[in-house]
N, C-alpha and C. Protein backbone atom coordinates (compact mmCIF):
# COMPACT_ATOMS: atom_id res chain seq x y z
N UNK A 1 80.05 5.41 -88.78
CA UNK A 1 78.89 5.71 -89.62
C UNK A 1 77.63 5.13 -88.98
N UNK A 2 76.74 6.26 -89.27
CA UNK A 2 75.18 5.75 -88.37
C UNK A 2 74.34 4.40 -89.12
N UNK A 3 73.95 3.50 -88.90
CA UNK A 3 73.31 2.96 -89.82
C UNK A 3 71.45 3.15 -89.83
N UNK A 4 71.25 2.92 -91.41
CA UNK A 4 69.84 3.32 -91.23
C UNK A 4 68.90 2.27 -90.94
N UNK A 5 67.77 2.40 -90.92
CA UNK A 5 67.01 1.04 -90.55
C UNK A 5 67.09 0.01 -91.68
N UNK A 6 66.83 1.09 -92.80
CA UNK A 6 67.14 -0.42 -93.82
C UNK A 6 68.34 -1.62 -93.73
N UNK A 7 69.39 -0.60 -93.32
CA UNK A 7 70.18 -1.59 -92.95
C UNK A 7 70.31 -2.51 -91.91
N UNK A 8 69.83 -1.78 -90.81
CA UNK A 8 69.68 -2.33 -89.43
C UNK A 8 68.50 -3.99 -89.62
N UNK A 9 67.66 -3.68 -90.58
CA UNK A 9 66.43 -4.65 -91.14
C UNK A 9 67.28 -5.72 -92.36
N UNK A 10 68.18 -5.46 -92.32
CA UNK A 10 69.40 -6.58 -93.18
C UNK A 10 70.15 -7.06 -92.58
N UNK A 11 70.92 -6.41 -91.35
CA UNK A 11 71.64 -7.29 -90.29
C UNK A 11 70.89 -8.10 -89.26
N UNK A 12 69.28 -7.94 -89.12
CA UNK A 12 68.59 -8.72 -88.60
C UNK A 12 67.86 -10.07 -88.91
N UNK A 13 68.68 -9.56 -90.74
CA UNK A 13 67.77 -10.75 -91.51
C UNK A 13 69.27 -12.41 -91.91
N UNK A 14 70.17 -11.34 -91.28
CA UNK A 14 71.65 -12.22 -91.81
C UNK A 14 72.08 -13.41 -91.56
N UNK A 15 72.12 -14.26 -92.29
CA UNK A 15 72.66 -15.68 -91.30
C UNK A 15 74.32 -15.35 -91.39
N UNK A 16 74.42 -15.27 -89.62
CA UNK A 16 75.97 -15.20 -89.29
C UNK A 16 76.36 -15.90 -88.15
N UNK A 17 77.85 -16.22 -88.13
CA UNK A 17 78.21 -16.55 -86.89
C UNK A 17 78.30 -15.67 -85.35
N UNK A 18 78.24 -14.10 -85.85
CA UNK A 18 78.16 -12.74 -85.61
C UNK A 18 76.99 -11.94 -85.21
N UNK A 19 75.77 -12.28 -85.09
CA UNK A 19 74.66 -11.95 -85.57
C UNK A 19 73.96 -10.82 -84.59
N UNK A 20 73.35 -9.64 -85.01
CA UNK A 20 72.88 -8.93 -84.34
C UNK A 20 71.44 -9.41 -84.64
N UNK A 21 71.29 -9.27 -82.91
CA UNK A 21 69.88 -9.84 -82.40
C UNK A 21 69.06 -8.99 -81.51
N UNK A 22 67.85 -8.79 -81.77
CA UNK A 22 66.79 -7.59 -81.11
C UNK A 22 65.53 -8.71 -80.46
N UNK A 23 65.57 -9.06 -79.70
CA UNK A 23 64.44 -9.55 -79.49
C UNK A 23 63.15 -9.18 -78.14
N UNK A 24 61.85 -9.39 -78.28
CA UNK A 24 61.09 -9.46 -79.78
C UNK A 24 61.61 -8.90 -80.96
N UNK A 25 61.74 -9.12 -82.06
CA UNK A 25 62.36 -8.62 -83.49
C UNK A 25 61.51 -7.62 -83.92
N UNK A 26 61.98 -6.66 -84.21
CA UNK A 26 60.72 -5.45 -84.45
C UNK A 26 60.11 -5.86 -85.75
N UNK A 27 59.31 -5.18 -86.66
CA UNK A 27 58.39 -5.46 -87.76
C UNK A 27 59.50 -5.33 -88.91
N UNK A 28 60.02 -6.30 -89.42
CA UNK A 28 60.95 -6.19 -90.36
C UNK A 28 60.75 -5.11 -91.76
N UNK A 29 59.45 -5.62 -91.88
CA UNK A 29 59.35 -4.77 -93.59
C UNK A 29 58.84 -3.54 -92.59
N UNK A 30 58.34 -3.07 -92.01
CA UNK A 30 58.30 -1.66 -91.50
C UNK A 30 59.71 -0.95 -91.20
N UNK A 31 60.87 -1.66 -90.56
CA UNK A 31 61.79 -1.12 -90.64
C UNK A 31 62.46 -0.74 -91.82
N UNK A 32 62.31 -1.63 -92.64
CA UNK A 32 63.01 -1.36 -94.37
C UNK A 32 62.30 0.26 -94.98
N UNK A 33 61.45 0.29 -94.53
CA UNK A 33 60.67 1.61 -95.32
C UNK A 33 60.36 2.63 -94.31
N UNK A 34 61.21 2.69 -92.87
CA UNK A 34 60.84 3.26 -92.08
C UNK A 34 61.86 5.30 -92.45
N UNK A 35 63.10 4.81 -93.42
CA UNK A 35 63.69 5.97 -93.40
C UNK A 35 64.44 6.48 -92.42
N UNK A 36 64.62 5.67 -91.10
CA UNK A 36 65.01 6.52 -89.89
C UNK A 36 66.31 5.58 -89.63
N UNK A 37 67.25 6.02 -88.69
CA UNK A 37 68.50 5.95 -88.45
C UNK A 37 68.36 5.20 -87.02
N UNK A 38 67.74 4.61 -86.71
CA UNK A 38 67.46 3.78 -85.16
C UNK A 38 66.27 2.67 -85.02
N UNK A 39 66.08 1.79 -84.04
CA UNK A 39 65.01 0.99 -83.79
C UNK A 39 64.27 1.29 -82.54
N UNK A 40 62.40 1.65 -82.44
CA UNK A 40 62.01 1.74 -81.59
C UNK A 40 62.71 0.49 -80.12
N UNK A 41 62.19 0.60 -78.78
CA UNK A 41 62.69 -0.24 -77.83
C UNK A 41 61.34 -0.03 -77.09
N UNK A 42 60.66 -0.84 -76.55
CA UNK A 42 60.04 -0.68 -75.33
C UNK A 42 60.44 -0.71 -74.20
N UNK A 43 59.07 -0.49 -73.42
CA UNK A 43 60.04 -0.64 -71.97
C UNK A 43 59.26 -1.64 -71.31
N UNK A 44 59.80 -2.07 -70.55
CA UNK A 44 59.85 -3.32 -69.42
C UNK A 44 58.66 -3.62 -68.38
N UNK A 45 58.96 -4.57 -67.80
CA UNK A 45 58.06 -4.48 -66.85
C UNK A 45 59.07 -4.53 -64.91
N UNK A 46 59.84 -4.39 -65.66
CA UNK A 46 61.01 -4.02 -63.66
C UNK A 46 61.42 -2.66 -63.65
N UNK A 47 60.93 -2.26 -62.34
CA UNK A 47 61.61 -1.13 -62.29
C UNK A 47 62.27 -1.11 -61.11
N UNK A 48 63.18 -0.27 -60.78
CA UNK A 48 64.19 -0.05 -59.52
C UNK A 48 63.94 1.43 -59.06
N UNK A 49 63.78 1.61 -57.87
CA UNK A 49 63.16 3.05 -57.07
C UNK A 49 64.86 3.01 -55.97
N UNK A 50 64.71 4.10 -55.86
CA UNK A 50 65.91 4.43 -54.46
C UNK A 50 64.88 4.89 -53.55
N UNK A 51 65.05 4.28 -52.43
CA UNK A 51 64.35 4.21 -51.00
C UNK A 51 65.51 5.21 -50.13
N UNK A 52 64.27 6.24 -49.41
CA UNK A 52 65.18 6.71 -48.05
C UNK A 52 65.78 5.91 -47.44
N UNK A 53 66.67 5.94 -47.21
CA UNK A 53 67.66 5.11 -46.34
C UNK A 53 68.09 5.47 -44.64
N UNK A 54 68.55 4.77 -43.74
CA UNK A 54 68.58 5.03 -42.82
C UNK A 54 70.24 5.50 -42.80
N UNK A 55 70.94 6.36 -43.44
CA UNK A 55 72.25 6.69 -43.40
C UNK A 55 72.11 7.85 -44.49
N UNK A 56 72.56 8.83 -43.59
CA UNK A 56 72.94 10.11 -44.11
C UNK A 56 73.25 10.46 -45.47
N UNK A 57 73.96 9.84 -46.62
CA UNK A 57 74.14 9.72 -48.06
C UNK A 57 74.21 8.34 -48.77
N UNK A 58 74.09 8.43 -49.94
CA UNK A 58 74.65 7.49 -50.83
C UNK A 58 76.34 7.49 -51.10
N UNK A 59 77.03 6.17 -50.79
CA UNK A 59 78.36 5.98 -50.82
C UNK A 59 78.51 5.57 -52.10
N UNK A 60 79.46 5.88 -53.19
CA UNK A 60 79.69 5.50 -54.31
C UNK A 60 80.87 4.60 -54.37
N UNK A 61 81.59 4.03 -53.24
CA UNK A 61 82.35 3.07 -53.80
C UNK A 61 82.67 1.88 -52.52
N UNK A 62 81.51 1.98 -51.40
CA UNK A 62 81.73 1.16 -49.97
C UNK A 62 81.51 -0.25 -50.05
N UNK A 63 80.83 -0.41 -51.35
CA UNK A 63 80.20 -2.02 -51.26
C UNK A 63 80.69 -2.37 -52.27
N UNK A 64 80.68 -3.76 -51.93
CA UNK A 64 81.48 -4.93 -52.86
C UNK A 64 81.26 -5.24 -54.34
N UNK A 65 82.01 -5.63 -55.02
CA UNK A 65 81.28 -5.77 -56.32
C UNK A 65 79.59 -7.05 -56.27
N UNK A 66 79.35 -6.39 -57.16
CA UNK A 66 77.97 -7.59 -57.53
C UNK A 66 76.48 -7.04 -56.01
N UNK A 67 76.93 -6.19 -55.47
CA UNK A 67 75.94 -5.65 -53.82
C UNK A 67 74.68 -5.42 -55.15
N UNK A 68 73.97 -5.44 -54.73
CA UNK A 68 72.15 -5.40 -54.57
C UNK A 68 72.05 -4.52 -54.38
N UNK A 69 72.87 -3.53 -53.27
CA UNK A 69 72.32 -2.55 -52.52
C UNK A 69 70.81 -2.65 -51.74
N UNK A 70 70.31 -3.62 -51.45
CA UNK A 70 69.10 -3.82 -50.96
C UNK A 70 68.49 -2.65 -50.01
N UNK A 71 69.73 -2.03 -48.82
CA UNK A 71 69.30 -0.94 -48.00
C UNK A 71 69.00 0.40 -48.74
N UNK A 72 69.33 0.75 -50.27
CA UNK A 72 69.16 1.76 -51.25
C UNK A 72 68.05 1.93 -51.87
N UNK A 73 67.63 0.35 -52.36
CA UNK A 73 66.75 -0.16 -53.54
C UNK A 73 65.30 -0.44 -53.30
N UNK A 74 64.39 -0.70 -54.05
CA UNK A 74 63.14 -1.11 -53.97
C UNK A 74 62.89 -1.76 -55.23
N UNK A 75 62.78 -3.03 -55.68
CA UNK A 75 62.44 -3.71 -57.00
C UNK A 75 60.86 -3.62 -56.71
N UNK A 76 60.19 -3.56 -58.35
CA UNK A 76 58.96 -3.55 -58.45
C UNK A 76 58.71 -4.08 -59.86
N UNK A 77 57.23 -5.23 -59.68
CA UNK A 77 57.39 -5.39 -61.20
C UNK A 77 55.77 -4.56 -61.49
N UNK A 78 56.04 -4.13 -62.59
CA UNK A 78 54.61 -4.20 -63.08
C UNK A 78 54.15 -4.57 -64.25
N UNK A 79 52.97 -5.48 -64.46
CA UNK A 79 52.81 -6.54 -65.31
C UNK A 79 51.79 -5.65 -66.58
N UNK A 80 51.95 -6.06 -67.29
CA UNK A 80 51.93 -5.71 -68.68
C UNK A 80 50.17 -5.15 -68.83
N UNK A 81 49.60 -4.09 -69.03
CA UNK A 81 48.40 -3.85 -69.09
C UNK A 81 47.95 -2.86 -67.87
N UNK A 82 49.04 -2.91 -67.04
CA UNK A 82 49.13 -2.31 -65.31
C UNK A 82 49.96 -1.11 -66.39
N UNK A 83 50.20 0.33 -64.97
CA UNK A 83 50.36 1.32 -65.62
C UNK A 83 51.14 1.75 -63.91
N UNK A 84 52.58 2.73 -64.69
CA UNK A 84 53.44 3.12 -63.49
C UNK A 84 53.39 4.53 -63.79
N UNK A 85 53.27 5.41 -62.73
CA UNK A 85 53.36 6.83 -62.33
C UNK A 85 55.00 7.28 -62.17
N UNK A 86 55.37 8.37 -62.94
CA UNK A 86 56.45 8.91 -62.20
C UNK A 86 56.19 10.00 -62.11
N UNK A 87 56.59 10.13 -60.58
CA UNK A 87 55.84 11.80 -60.29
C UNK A 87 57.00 13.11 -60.35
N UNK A 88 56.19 14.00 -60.41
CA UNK A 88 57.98 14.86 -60.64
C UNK A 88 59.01 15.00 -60.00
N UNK A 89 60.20 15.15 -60.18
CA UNK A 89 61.45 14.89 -60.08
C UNK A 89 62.02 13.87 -59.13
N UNK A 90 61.11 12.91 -59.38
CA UNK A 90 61.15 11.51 -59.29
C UNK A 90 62.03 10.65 -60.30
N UNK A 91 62.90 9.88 -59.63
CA UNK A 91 64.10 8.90 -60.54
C UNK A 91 63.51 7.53 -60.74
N UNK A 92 63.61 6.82 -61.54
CA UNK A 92 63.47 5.41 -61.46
C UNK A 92 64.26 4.63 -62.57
N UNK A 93 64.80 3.39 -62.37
CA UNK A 93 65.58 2.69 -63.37
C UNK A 93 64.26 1.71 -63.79
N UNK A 94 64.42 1.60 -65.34
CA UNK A 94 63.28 0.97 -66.00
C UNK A 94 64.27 -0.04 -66.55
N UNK A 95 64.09 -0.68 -67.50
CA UNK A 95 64.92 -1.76 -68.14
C UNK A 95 63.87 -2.35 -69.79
N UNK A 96 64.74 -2.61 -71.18
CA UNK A 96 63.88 -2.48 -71.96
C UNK A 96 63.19 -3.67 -72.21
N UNK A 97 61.93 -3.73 -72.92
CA UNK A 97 61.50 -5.01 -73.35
C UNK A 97 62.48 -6.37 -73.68
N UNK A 98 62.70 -5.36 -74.93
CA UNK A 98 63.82 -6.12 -75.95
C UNK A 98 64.95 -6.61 -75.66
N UNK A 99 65.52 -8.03 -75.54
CA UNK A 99 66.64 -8.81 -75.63
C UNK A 99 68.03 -7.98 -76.67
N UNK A 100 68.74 -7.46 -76.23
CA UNK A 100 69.55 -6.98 -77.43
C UNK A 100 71.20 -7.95 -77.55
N UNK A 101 71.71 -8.21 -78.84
CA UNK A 101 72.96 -8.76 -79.01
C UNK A 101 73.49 -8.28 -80.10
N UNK A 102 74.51 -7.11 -79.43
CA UNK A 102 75.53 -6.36 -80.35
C UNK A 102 76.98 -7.55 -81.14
N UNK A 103 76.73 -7.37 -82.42
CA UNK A 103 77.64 -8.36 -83.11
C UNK A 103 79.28 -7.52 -82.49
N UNK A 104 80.67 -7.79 -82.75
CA UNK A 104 81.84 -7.44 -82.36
C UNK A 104 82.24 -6.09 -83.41
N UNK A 105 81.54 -5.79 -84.49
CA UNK A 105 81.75 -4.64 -85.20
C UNK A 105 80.58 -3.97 -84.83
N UNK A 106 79.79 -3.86 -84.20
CA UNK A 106 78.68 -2.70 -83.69
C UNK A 106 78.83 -2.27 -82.70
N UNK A 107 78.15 -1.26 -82.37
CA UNK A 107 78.15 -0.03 -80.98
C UNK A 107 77.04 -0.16 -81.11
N UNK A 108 76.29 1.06 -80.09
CA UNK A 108 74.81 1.85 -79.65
C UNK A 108 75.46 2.85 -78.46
N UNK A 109 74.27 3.64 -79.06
CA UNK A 109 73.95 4.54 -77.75
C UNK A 109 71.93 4.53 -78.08
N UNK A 110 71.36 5.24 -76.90
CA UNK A 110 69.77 4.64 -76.57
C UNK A 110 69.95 6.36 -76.32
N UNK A 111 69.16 6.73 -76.92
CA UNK A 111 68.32 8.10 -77.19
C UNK A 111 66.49 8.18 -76.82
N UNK A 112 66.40 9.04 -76.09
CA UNK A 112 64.33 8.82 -75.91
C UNK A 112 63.36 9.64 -77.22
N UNK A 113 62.69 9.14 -76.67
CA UNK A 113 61.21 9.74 -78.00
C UNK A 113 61.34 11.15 -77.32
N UNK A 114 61.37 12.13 -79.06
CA UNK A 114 60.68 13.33 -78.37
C UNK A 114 59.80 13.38 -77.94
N UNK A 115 58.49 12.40 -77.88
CA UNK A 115 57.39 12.60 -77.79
C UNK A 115 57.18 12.26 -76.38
N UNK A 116 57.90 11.69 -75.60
CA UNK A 116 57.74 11.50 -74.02
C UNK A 116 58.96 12.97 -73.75
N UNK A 117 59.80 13.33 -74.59
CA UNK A 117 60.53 14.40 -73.95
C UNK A 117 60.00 15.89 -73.48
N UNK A 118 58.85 15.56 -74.78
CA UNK A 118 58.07 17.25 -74.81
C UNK A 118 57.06 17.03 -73.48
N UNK A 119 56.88 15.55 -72.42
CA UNK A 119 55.58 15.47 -71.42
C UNK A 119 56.69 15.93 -70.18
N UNK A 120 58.31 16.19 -70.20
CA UNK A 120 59.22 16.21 -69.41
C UNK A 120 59.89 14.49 -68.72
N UNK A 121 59.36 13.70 -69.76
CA UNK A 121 60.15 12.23 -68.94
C UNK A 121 61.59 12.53 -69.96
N UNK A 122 62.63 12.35 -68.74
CA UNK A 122 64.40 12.45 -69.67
C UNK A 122 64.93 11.24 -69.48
N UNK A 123 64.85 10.43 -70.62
CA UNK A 123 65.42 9.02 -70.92
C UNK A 123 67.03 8.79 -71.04
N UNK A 124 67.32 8.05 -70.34
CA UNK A 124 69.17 8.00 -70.46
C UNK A 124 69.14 6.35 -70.04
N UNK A 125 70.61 5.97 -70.52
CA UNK A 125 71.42 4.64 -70.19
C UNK A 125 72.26 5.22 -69.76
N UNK A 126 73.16 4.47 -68.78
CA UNK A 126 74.45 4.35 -67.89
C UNK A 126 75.18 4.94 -68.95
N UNK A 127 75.71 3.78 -70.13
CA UNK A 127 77.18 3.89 -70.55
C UNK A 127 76.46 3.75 -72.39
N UNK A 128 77.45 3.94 -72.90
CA UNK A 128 76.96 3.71 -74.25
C UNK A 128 76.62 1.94 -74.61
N UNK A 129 76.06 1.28 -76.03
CA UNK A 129 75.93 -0.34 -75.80
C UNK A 129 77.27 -0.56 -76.09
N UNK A 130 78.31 -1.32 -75.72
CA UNK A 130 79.33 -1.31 -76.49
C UNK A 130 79.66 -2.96 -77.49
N UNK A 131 80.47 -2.92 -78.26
CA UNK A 131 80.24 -4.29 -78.93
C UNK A 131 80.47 -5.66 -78.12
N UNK A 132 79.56 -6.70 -78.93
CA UNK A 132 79.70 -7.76 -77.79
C UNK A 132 78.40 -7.78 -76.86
N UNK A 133 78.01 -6.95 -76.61
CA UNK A 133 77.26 -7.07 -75.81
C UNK A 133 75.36 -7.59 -75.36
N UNK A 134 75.23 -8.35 -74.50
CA UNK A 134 73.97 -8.94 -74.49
C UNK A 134 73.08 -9.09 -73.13
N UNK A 135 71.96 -8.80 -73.62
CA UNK A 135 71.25 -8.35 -72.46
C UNK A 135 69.72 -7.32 -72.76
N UNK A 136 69.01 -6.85 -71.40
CA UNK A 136 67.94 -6.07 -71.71
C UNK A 136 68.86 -4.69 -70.96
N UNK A 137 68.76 -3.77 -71.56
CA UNK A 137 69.13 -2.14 -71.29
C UNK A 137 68.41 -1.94 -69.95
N UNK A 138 69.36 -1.26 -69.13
CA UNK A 138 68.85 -0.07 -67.88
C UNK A 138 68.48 1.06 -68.73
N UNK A 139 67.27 1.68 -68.16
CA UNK A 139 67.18 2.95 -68.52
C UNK A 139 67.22 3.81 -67.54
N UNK A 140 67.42 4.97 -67.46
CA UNK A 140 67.28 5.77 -66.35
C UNK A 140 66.09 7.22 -66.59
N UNK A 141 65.06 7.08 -65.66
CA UNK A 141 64.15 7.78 -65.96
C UNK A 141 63.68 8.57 -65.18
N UNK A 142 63.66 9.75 -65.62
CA UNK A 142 63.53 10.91 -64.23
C UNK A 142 62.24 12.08 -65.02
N UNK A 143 61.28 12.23 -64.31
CA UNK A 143 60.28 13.54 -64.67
C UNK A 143 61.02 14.96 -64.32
N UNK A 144 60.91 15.72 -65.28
CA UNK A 144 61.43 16.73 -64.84
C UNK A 144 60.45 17.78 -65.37
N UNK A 145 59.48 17.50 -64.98
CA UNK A 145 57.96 18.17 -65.44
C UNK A 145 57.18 18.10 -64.10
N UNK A 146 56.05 19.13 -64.27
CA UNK A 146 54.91 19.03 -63.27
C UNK A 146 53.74 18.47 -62.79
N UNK A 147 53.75 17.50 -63.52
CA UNK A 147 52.60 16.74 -63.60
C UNK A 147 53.31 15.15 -63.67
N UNK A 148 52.46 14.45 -62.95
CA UNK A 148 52.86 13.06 -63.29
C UNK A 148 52.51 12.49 -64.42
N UNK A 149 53.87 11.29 -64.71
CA UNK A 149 53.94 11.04 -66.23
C UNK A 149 53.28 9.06 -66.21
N UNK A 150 52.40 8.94 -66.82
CA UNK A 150 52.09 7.92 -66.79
C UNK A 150 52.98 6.96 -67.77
N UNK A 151 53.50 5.82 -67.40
CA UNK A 151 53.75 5.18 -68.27
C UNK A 151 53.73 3.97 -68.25
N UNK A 152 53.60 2.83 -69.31
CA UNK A 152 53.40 1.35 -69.15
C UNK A 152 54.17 0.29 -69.83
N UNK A 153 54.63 -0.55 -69.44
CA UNK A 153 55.30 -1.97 -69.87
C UNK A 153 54.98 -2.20 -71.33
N UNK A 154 55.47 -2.58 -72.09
CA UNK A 154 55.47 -2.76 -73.50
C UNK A 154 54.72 -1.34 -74.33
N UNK A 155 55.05 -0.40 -74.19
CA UNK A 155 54.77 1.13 -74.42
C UNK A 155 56.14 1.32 -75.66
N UNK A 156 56.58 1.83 -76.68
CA UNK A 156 57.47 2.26 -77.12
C UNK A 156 58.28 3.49 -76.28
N UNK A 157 58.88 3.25 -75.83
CA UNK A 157 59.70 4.26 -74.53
C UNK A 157 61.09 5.08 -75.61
N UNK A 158 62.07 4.62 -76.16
CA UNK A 158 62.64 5.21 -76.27
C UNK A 158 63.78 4.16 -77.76
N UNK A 159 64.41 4.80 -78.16
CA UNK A 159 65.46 3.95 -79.66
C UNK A 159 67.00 3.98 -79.57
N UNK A 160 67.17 3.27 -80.15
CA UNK A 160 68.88 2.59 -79.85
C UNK A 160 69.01 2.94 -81.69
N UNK A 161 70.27 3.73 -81.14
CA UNK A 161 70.81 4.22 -82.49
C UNK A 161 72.04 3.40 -82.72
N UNK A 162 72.76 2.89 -83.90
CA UNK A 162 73.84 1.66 -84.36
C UNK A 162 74.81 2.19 -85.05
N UNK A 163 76.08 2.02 -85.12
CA UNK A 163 76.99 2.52 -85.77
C UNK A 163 78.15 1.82 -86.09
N UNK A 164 78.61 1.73 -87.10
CA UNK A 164 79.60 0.45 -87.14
C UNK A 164 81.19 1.06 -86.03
N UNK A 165 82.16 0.28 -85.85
CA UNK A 165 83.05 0.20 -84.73
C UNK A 165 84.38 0.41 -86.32
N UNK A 166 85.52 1.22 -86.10
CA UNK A 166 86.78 1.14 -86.49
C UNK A 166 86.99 -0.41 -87.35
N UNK A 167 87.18 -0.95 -86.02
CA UNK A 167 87.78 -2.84 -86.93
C UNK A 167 87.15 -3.12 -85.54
N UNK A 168 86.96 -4.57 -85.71
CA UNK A 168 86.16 -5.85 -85.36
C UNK A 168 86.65 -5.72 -83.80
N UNK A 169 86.32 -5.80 -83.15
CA UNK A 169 86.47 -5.87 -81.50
C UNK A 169 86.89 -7.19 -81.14
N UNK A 170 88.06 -7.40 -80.75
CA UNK A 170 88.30 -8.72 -80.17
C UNK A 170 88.15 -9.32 -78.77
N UNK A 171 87.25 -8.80 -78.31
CA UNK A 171 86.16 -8.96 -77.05
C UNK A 171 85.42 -8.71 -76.96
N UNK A 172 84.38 -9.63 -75.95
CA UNK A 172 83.37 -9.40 -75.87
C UNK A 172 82.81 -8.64 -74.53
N UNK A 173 81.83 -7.88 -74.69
CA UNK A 173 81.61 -6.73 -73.68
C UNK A 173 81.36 -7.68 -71.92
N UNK A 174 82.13 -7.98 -70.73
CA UNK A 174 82.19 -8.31 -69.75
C UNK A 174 81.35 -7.79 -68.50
N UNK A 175 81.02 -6.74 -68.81
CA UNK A 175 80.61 -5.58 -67.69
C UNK A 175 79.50 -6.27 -66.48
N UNK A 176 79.06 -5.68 -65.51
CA UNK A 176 78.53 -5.80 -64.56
C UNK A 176 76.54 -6.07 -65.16
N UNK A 177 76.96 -5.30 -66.21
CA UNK A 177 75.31 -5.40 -66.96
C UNK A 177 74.84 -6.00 -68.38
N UNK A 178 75.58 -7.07 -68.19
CA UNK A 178 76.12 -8.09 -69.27
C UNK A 178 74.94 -8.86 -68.96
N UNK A 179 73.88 -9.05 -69.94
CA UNK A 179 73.28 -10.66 -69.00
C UNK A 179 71.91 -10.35 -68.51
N UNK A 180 72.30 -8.97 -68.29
CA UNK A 180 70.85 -8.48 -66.93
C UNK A 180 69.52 -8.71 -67.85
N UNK A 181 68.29 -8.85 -66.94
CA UNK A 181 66.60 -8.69 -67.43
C UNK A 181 66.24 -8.09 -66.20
N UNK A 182 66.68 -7.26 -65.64
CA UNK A 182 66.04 -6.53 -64.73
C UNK A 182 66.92 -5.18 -64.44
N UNK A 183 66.70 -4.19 -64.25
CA UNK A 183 67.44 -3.26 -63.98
C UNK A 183 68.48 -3.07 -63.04
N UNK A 184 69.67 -2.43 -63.34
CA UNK A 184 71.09 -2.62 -62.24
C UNK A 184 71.35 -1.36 -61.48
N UNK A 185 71.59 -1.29 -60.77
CA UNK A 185 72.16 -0.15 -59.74
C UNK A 185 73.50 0.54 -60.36
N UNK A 186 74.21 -1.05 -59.85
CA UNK A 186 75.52 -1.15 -60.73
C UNK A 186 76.89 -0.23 -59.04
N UNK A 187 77.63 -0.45 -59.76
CA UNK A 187 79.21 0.15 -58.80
C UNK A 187 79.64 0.81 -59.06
N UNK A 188 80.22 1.76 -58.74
CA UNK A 188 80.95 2.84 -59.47
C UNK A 188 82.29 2.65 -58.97
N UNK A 189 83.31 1.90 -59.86
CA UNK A 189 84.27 1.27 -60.13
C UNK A 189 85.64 2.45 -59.54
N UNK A 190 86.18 1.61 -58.63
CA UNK A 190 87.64 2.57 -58.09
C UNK A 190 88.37 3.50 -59.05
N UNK A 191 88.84 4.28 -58.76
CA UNK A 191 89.25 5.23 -59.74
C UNK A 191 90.34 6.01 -58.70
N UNK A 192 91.67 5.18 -59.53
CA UNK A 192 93.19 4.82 -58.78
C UNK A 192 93.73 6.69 -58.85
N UNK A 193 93.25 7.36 -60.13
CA UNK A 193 93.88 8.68 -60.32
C UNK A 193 93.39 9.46 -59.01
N UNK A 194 91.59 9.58 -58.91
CA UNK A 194 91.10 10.40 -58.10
C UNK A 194 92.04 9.86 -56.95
N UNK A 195 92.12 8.56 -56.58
CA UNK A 195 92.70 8.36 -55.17
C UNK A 195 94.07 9.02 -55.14
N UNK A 196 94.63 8.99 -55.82
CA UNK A 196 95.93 9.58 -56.29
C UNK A 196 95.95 10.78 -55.21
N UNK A 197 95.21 11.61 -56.31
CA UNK A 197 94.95 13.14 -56.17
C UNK A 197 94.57 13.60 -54.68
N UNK A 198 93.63 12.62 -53.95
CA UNK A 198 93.13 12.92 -52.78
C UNK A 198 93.99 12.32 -51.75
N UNK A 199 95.23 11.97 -51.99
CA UNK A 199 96.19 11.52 -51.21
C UNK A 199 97.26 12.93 -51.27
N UNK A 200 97.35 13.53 -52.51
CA UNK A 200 98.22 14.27 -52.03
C UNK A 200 98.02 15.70 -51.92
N UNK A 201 96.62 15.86 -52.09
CA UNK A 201 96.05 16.92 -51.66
C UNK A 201 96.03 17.15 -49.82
N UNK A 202 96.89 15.67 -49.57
CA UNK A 202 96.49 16.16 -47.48
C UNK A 202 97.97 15.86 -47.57
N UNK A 203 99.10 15.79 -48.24
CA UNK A 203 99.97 16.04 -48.45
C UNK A 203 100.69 17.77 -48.20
């Protein structure tokens, strides 16, 4: 079940051992009367660019866990009042303002504003939030419009929608983007079936 803001503005107000945490904390009594099913998120001030590289493609599984990818990447910050261009069909990983901490019975998934969708910026995260989990969000942000899209650091960018989980999760989310305040590249984790398959396909 989706939860609405009113509620979302009651689990923020909760004293628990459990506690879902948004920080900066959005406007509490605005969320109570907001009617809507999610919490705005801003966006950041790091972003991550993919740089031409001096090697023919991107390898999805050659480097070690925890790589930088430094020969891929380009970190950039831009400071709050400064303003970043994405030009068209241009990629960049953004990362959100907000501190987030999913209690062990919550989820998310991060949905964008129509209102940057209708200028052509298409807002996405990696993976869904899953419970447990803490940290500032990767976003992934690509123009898919003709014109360059201006956008800036503490801007309302895009909302994290909440939903309660089956029963209580008895872990806490581990992942590679556990923790982060800056945007992740991230690994794209071995995958024993495909190897499987491509073994006995030269079979």
């Amino acid at each position: 079940m989706i939860l609405k803001s009113e509620v979302i503005s009651e689990l923020l107000q909760a004293k628990t051992d459990d506690p879902l945490i948004i920080t900066p904390e959005p406007d509490i009594e605005k969320l109570k009367t907001a009617g809507s099913a999610s919490v705005d998120l801003r966006l950041g001030t790091w972003f991550v660019t993919l740089r031409q590289a001096r090697v023919p493609y991107m390898g999805i599984s050659q480097f070690p866990s925890g790589s930088t990818f430094p020969q891929f990447t380009k970190t950039h910050f831009v400071p709050f009042g400064e303003k970043y261009y994405l030009h068209p069909r241009a990629f960049v990983l953004g990362t959100t303002l907000e501190w987030i901490r999913l209690p062990r019975n919550l989820a998310g998934y991060v949905i964008g504003r129509s209102t940057w969708g209708r200028r052509g910026l298409i807002i996405a995260t990696a993976t869904g939030v899953h419970p447990g989990y803490t940290g500032c969000l990767t976003l992934e942000l690509t123009n898919v419009g003709e014109l360059p899209i201006e956008i800036k650091p503490g801007k309302s960018i895009c909302q994290i929608v909440l939903h309660w989980v089956d029963a209580r999760a008895d872990y806490t989310d581990q992942s590679v983007f556990v923790g982060q305040r800056r945007p992740v590249l991230g690994r794209v984790q071995p995958d024993p079936i495909a190897d499987a398959l491509a073994r006995s396909g030269k079979n």
